[in-house]
Protein backbone atom coordinates (compact mmCIF):
# COMPACT_ATOMS: atom_id res chain seq x y z
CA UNK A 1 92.22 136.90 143.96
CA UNK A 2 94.11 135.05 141.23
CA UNK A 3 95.56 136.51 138.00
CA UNK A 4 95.95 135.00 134.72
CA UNK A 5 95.84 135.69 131.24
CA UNK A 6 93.85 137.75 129.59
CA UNK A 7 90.91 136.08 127.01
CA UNK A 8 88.49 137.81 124.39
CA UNK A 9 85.75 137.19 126.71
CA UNK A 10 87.43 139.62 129.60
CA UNK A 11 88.02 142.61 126.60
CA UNK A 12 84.60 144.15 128.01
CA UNK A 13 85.28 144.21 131.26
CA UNK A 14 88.96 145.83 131.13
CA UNK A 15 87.55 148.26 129.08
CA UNK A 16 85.31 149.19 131.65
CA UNK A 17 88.16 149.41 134.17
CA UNK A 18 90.25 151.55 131.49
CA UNK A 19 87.33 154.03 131.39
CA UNK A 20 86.32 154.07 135.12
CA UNK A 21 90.11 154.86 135.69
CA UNK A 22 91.39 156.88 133.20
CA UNK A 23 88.46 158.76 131.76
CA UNK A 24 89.30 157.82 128.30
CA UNK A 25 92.37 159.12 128.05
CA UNK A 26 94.23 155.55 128.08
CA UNK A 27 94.51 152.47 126.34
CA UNK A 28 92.11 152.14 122.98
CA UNK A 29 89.75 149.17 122.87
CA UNK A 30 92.18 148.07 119.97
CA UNK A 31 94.94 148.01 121.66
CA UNK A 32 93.18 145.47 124.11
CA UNK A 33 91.81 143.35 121.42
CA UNK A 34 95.36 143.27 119.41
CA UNK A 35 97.18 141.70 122.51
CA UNK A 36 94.17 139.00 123.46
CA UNK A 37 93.81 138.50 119.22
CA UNK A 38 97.74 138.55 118.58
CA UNK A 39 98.11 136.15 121.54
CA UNK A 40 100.90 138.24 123.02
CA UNK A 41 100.41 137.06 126.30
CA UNK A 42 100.64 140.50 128.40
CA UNK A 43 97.85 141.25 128.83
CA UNK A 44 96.79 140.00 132.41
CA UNK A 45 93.72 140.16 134.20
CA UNK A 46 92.97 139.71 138.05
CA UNK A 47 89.37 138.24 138.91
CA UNK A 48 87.37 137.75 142.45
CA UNK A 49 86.61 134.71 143.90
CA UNK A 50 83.67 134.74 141.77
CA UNK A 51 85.47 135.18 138.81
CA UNK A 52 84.75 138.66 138.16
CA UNK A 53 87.42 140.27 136.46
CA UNK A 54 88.61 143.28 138.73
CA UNK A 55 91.45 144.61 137.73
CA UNK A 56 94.50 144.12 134.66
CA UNK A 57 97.86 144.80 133.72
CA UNK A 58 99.15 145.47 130.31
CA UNK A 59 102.89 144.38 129.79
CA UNK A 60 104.63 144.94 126.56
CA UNK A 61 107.99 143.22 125.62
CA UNK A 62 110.10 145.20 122.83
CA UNK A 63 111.56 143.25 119.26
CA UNK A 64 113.08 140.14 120.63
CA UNK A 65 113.47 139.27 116.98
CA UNK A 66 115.85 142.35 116.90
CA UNK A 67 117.60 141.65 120.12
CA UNK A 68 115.65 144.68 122.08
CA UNK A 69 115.83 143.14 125.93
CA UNK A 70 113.52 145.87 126.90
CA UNK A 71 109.56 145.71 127.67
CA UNK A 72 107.56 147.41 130.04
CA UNK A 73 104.54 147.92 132.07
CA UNK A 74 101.97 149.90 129.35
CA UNK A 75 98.48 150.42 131.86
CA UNK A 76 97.77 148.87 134.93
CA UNK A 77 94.54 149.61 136.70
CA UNK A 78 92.16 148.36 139.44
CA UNK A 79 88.30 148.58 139.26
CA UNK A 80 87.81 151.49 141.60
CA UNK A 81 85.43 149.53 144.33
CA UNK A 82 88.82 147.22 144.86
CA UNK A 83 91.48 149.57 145.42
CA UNK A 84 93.93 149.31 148.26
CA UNK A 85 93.44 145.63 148.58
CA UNK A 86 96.65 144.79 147.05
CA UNK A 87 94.97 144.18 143.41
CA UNK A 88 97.57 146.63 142.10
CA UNK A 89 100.94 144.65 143.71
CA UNK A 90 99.85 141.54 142.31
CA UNK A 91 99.08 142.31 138.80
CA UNK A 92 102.11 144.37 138.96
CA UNK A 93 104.37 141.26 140.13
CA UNK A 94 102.78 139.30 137.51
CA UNK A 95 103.13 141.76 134.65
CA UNK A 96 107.17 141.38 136.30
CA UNK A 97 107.49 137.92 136.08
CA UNK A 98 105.67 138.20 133.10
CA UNK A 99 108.19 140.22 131.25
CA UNK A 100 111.12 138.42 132.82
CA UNK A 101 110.00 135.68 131.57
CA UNK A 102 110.50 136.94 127.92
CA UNK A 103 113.65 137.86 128.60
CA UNK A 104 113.55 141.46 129.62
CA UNK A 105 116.28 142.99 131.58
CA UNK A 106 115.17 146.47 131.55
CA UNK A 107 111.13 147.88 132.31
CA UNK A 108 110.22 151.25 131.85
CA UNK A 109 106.67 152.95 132.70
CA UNK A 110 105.52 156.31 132.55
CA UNK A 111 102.45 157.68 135.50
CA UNK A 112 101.30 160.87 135.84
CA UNK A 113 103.42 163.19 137.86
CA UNK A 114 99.85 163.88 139.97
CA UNK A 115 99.32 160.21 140.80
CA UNK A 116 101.47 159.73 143.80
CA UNK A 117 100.00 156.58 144.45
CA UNK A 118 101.09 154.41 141.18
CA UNK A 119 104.77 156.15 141.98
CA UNK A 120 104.77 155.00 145.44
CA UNK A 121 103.36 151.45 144.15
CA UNK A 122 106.54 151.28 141.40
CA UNK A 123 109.02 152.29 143.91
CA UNK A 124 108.08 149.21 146.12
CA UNK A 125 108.84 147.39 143.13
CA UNK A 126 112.43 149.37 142.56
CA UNK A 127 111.26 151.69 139.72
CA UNK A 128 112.95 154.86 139.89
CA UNK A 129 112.23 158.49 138.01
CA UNK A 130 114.25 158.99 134.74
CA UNK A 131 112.64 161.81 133.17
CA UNK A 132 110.03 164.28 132.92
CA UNK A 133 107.84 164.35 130.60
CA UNK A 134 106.02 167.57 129.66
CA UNK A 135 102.24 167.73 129.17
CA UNK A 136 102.47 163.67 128.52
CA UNK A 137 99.10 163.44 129.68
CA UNK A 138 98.09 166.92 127.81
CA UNK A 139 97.99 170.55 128.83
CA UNK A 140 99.73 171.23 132.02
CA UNK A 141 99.37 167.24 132.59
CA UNK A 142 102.60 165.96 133.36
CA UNK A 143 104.41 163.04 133.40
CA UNK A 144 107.28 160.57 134.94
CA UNK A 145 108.92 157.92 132.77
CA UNK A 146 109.95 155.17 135.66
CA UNK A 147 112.78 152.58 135.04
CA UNK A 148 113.55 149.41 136.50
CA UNK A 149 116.59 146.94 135.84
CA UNK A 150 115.11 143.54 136.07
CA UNK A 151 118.32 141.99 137.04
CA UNK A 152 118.51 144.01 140.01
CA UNK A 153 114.63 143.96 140.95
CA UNK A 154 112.88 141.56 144.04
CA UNK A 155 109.24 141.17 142.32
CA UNK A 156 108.33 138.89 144.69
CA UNK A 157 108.42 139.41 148.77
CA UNK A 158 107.71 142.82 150.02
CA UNK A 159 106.49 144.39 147.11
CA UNK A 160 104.64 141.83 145.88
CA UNK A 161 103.47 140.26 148.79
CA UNK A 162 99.53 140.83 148.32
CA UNK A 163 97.69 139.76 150.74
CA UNK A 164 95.87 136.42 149.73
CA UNK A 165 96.81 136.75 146.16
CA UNK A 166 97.95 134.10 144.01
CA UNK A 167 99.71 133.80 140.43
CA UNK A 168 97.84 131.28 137.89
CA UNK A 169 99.39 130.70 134.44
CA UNK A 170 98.09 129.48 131.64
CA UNK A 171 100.84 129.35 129.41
């Protein structure tokens, strides 16, 4: 598997992913299209040795204009024939580096209090709970808000450490 970043031509794919795993209650097709169009360089997609795109991660980096140091991890999802393959570690480790590359010393998520198995992928990563948040995800649909202090944080090794995977950049 390698990741990279994200182009126009992967927008109908990752949409596809977005659906399959969050029943359209996630990301908008716009919000997509603004990070490939806007060139902000989060958006990251992980393709099969046939170049398939199977899986992305969405990064987001706060005002650096302002001085804001924080960012954060936005969606992340895996096409549901390639889960627990270690899709999810590596585009999370990339969307890491990613936003420590910009500068970031503090990431923040939020994951639905029911899916045990993002938490238990963020705490690998040394994302911890913060805060509830009430019907996030609507009625009686809970959720976490996760933080991490990049200065503190191992992305690669252990948590990281898909099997096979590899980081491409094209910045």
């Amino acid at each position: 598997m390698k990741v990279r970043r994200a182009t126009f031509g992967d927008l109908p794919d990752v949409v596809r992913i977005e659906r399959a795993s969050f029943a359209g209650k996630g990301c908008s097709v716009t919000t997509f299209l603004a990070h490939v169009l806007r060139d902000r360089k989060g958006l990251l997609v992980g393709e099969d040795d046939t170049g398939r795109v199977i899986g992305y991660a969405l990064a987001r980096v706060g005002l650096r204009w302002l001085g804001v140091r924080r960012g954060g991890v936005t969606s992340i999802a895996v096409d549901p024939q390639h889960r627990r393959r270690g899709i999810g570690r590596a585009l999370m480790a990339a969307a890491l580096e990613h936003l420590r590359s910009q500068g970031v010393a503090e990431a923040d998520l939020e994951v639905s209090v029911a899916n045990r198995a993002a938490q238990s992928l963020y705490e690998a990563f040394g994302f911890v709970q913060c805060q509830l948040l009430p019907h996030y995800y609507g009625p009686n649909a809970d959720g976490i808000k996760m933080a991490l202090n990049m200065r503190d944080a191992t992305i690669s090794g252990r948590a990281a450490g898909a099997r096979g995977a590899q980081r491409s950049s094209s910045s």
